[in-house]
C-alpha atoms as a PDB file:
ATOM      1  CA  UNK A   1    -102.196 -81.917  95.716  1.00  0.00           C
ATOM      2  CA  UNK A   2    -101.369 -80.819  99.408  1.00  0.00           C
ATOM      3  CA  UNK A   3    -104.179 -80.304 101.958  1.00  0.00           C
ATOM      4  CA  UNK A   4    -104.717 -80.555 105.206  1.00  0.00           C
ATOM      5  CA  UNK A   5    -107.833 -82.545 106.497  1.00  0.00           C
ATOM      6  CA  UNK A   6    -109.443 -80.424 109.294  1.00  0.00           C
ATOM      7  CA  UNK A   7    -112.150 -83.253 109.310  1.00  0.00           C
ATOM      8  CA  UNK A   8    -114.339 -85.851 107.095  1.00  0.00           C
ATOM      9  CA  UNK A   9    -116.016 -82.563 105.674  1.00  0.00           C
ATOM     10  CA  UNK A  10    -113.116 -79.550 105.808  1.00  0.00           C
ATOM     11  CA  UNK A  11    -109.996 -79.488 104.330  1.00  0.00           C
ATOM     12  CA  UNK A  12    -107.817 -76.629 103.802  1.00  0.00           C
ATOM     13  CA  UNK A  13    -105.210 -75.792 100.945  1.00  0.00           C
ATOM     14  CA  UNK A  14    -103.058 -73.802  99.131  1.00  0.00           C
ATOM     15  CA  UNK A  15    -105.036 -71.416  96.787  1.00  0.00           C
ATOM     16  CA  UNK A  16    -103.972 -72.464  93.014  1.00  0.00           C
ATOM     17  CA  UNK A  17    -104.946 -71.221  89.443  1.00  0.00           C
ATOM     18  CA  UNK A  18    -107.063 -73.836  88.777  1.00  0.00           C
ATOM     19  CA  UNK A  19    -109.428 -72.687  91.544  1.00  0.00           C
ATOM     20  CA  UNK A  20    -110.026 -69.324  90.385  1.00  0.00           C
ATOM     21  CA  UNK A  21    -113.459 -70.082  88.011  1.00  0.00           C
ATOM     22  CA  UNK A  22    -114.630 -71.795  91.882  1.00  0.00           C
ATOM     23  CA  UNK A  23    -113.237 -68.698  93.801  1.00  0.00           C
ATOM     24  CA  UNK A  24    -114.347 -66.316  91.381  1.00  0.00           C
ATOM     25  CA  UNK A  25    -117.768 -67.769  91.521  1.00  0.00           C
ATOM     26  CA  UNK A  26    -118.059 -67.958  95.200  1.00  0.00           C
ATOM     27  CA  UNK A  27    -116.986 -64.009  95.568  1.00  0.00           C
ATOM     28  CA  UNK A  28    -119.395 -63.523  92.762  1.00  0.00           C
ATOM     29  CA  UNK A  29    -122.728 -65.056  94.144  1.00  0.00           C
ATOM     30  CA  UNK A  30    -121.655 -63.242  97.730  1.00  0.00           C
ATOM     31  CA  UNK A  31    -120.734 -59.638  97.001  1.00  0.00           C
ATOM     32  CA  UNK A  32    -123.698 -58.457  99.117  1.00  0.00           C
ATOM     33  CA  UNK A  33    -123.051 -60.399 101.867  1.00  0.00           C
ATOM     34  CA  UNK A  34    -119.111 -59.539 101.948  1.00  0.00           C
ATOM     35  CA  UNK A  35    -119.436 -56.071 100.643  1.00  0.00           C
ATOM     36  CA  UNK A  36    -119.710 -54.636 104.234  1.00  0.00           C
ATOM     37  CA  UNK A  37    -116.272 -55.387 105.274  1.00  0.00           C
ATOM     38  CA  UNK A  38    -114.704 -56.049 102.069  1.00  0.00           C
ATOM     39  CA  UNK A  39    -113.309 -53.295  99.820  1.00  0.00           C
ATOM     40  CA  UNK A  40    -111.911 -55.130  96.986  1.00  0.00           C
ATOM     41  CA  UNK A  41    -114.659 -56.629  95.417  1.00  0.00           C
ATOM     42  CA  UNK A  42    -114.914 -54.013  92.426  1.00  0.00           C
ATOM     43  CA  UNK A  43    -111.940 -55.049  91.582  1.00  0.00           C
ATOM     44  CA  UNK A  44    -112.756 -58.354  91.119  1.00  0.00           C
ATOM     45  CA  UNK A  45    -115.155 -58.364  88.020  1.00  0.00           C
ATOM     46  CA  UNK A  46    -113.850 -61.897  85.887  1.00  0.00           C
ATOM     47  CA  UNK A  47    -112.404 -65.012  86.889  1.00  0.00           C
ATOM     48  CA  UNK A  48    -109.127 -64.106  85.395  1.00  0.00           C
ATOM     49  CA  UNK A  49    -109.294 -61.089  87.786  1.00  0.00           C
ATOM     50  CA  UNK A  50    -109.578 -64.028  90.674  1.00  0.00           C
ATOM     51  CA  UNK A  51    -106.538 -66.376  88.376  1.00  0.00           C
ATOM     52  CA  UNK A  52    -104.251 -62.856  88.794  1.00  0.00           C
ATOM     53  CA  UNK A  53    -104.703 -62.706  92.565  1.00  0.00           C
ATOM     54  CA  UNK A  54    -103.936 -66.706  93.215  1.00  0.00           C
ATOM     55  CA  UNK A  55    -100.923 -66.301  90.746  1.00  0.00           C
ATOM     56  CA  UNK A  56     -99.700 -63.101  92.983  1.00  0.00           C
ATOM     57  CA  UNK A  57    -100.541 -64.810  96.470  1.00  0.00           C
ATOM     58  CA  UNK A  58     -98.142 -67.750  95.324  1.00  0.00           C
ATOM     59  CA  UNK A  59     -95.328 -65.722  94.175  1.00  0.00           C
ATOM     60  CA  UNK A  60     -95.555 -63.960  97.848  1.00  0.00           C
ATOM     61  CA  UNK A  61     -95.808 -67.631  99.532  1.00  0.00           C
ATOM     62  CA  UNK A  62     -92.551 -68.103  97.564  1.00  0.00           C
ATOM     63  CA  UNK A  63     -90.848 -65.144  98.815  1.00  0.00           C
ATOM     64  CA  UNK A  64     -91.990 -66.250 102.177  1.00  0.00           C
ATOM     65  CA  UNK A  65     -93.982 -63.275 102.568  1.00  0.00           C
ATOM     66  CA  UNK A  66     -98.031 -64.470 102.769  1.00  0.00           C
ATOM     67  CA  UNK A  67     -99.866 -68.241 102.919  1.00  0.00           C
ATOM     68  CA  UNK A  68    -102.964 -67.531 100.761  1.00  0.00           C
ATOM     69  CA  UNK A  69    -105.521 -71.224 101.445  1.00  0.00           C
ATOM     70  CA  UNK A  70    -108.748 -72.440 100.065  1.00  0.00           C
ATOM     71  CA  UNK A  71    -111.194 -73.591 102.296  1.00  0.00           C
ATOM     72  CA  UNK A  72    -113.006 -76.904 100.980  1.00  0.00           C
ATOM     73  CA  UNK A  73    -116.469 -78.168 103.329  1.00  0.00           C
ATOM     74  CA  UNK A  74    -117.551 -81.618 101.526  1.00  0.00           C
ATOM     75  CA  UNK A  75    -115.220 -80.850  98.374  1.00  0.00           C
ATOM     76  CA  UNK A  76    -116.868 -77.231  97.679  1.00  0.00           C
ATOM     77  CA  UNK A  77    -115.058 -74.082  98.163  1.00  0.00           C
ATOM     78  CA  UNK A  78    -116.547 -72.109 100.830  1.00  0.00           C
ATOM     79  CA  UNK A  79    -114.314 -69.412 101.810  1.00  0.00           C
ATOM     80  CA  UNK A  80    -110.354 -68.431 101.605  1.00  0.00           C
ATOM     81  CA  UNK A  81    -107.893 -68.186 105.138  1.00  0.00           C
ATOM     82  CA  UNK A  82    -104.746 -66.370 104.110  1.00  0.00           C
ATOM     83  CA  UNK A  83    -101.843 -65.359 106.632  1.00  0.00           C
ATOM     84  CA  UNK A  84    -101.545 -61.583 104.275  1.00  0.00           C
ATOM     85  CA  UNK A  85     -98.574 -60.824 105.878  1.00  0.00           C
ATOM     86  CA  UNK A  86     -95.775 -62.712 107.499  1.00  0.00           C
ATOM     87  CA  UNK A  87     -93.281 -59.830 109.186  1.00  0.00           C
ATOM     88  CA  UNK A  88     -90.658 -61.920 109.977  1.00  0.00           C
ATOM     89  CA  UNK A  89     -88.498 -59.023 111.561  1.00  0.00           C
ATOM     90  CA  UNK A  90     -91.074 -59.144 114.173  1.00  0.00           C
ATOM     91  CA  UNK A  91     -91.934 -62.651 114.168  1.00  0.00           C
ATOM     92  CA  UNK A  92     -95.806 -62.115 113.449  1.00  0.00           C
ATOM     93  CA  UNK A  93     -98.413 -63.424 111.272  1.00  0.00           C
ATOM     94  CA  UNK A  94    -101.323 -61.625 109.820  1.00  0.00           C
ATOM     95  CA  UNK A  95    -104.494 -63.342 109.702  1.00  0.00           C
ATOM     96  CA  UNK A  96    -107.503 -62.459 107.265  1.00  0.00           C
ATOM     97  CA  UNK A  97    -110.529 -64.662 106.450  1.00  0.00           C
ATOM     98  CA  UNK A  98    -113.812 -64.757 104.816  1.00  0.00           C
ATOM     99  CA  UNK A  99    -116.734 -67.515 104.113  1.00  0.00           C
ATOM    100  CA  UNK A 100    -119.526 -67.392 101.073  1.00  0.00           C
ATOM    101  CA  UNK A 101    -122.415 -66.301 103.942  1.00  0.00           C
ATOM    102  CA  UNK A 102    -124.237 -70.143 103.163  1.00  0.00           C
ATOM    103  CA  UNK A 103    -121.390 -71.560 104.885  1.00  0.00           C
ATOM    104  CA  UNK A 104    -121.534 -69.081 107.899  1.00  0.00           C
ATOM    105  CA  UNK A 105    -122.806 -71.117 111.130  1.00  0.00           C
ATOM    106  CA  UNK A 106    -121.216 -74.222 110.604  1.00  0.00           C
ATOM    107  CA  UNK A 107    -117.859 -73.675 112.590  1.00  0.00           C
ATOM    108  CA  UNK A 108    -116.170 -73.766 109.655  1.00  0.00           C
ATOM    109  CA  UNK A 109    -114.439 -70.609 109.758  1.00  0.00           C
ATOM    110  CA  UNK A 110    -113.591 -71.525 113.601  1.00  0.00           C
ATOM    111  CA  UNK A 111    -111.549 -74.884 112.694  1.00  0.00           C
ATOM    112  CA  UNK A 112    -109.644 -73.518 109.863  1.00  0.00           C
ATOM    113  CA  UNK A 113    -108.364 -70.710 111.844  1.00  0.00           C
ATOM    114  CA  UNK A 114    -107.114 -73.130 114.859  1.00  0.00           C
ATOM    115  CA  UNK A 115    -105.403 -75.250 112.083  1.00  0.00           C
ATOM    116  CA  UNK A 116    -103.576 -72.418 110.764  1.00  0.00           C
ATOM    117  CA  UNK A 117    -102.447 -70.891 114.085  1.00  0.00           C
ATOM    118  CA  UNK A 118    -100.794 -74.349 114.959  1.00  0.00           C
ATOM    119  CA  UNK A 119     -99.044 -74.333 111.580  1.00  0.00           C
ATOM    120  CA  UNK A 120     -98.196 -70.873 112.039  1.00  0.00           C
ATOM    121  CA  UNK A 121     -96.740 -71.677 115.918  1.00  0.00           C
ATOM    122  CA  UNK A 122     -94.908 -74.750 114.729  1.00  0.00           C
ATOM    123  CA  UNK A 123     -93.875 -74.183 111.568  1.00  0.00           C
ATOM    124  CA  UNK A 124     -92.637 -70.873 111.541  1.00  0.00           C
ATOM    125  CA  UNK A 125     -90.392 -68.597 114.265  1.00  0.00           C
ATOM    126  CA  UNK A 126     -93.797 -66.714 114.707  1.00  0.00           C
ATOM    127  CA  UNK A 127     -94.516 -65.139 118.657  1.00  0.00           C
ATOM    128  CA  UNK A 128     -97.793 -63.524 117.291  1.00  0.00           C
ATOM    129  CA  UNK A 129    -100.556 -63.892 115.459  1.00  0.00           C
ATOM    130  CA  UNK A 130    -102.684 -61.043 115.152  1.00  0.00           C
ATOM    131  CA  UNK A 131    -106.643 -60.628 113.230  1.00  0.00           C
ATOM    132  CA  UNK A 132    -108.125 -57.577 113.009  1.00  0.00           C
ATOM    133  CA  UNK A 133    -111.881 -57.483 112.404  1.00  0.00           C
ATOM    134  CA  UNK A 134    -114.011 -54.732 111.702  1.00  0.00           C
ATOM    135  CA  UNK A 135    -115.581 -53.557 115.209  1.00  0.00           C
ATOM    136  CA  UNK A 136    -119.303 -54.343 113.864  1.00  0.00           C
ATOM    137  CA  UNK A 137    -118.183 -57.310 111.904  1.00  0.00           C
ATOM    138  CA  UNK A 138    -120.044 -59.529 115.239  1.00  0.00           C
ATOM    139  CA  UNK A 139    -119.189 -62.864 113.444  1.00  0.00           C
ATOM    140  CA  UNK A 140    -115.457 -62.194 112.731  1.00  0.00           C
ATOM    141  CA  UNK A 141    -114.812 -61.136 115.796  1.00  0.00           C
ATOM    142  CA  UNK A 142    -116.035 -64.850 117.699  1.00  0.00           C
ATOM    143  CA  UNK A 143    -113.407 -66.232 115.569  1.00  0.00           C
ATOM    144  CA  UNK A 144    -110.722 -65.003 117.836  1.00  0.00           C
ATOM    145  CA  UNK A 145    -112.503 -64.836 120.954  1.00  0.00           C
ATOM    146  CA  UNK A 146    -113.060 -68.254 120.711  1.00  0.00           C
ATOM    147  CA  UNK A 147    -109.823 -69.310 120.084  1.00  0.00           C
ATOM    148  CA  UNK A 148    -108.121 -67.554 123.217  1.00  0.00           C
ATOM    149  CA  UNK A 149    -106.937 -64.611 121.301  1.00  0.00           C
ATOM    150  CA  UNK A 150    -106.883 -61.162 123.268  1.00  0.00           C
ATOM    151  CA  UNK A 151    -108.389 -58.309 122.123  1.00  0.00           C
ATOM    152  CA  UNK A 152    -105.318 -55.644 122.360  1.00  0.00           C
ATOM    153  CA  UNK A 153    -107.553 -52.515 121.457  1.00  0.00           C
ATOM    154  CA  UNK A 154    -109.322 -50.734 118.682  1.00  0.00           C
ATOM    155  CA  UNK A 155    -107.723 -48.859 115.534  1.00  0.00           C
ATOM    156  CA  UNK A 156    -109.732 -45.744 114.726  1.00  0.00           C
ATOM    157  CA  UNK A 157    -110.700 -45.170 110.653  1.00  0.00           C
ATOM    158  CA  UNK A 158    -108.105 -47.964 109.975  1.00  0.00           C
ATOM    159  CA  UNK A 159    -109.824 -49.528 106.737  1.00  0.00           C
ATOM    160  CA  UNK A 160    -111.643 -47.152 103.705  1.00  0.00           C
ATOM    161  CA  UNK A 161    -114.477 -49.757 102.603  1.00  0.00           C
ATOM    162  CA  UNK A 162    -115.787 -48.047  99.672  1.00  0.00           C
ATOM    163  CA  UNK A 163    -117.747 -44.488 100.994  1.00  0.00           C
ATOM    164  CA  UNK A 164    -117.028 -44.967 105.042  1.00  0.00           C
ATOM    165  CA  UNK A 165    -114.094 -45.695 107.096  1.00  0.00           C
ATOM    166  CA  UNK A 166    -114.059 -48.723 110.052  1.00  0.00           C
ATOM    167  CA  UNK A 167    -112.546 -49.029 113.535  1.00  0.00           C
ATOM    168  CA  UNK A 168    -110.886 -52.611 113.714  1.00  0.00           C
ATOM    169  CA  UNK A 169    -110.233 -54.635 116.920  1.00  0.00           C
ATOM    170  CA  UNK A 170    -106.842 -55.963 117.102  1.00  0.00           C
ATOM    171  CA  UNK A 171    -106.342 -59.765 118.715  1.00  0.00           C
ATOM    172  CA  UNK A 172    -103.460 -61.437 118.953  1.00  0.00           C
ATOM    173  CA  UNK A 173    -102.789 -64.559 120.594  1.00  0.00           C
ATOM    174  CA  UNK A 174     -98.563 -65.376 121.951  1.00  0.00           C
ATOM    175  CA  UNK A 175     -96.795 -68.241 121.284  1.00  0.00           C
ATOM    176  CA  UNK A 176     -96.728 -68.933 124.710  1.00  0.00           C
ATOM    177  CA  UNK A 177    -100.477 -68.606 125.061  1.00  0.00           C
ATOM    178  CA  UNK A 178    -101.072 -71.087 122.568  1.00  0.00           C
ATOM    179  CA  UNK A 179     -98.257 -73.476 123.957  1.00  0.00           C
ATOM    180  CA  UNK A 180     -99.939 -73.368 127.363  1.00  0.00           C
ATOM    181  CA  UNK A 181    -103.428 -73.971 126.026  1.00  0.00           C
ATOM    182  CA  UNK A 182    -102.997 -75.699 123.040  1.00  0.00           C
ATOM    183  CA  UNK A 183    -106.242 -77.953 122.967  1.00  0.00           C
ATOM    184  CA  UNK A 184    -107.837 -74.772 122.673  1.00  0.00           C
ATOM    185  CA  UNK A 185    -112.077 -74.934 121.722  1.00  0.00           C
END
């Protein structure tokens, strides 16, 4: 199996099939904390609904088209990391995350993200990577703040989560930026 060690605790890896009872569980037990920002979780109601998602992720890692990764802090899943979109016409990568909220805190989120901009930089032509958060989503929003990302603005009504509408901020972070400060915090 391919991961990448982040650290004695976090790894990151490809989502497969044979995570989906795991996955399916964590989305389960955290619907109220991700239901906020989230609008897909009613669609998610088994873990074969969670199998059919992993099983469409890969085919669109195949057709080069999204990088859909499992999050692992000491061997449990604790959240997904997924590059949704790849536009290769444009040469930019799509970031989305979440975290089951009793993993929140631990700068979990914060270390994944840095690993998968530097495979994103070096692995791909990318010369963006962009993460749009939900304006009030406070903790989404350090991600990319941290990490050197700039925020490039806010889209009005951009996401229907269930009975309202959300602005997002828009980061994105060069490939020059990175290059220059790659030993970013």
């Amino acid at each position: 199996m391919f991961y990448r060690k982040i650290d004695n605790d976090l790894k990151i890896g490809l989502s497969l099939p044979q995570y989906a009872e795991e996955m399916f569980a964590l989305t389960d037990r955290n619907r109220r904390h991700l239901r906020a920002w989230l609008p897909w979780l009613d669609s998610i109601q088994k873990p074969e609904d969670t199998k059919s998602f992993i099983q469409l992720q890969l085919k669109r890692f195949a057709d080069g088209e999204a990088m859909h990764l499992s999050i692992f802090f000491k061997n449990d899943l604790a959240g997904v990391l997924a590059y949704n979109k790849l536009d290769h016409l444009n040469g930019i990568g799509h970031l989305g995350y979440w975290l089951g909220e009793e993993y929140v805190g631990k700068g979990i989120m914060t270390k994944s993200v840095r690993e998968v901009i530097d495979l994103g930089f070096t692995n791909w032509p990318l010369q963006k990577i962009e993460i749009h958060c939900a304006v009030d989503n406070l903790k989404s929003r350090a991600i990319p703040e941290k990490l050197g990302f700039q925020n490039e603005g806010t889209i009005r009504r951009t996401a229907k989560v269930y009975e309202s509408y959300q602005d997002h901020s828009v980061y994105g972070l060069l490939r020059e930026e990175y290059l220059d400060n790659h030993n970013l915090p």
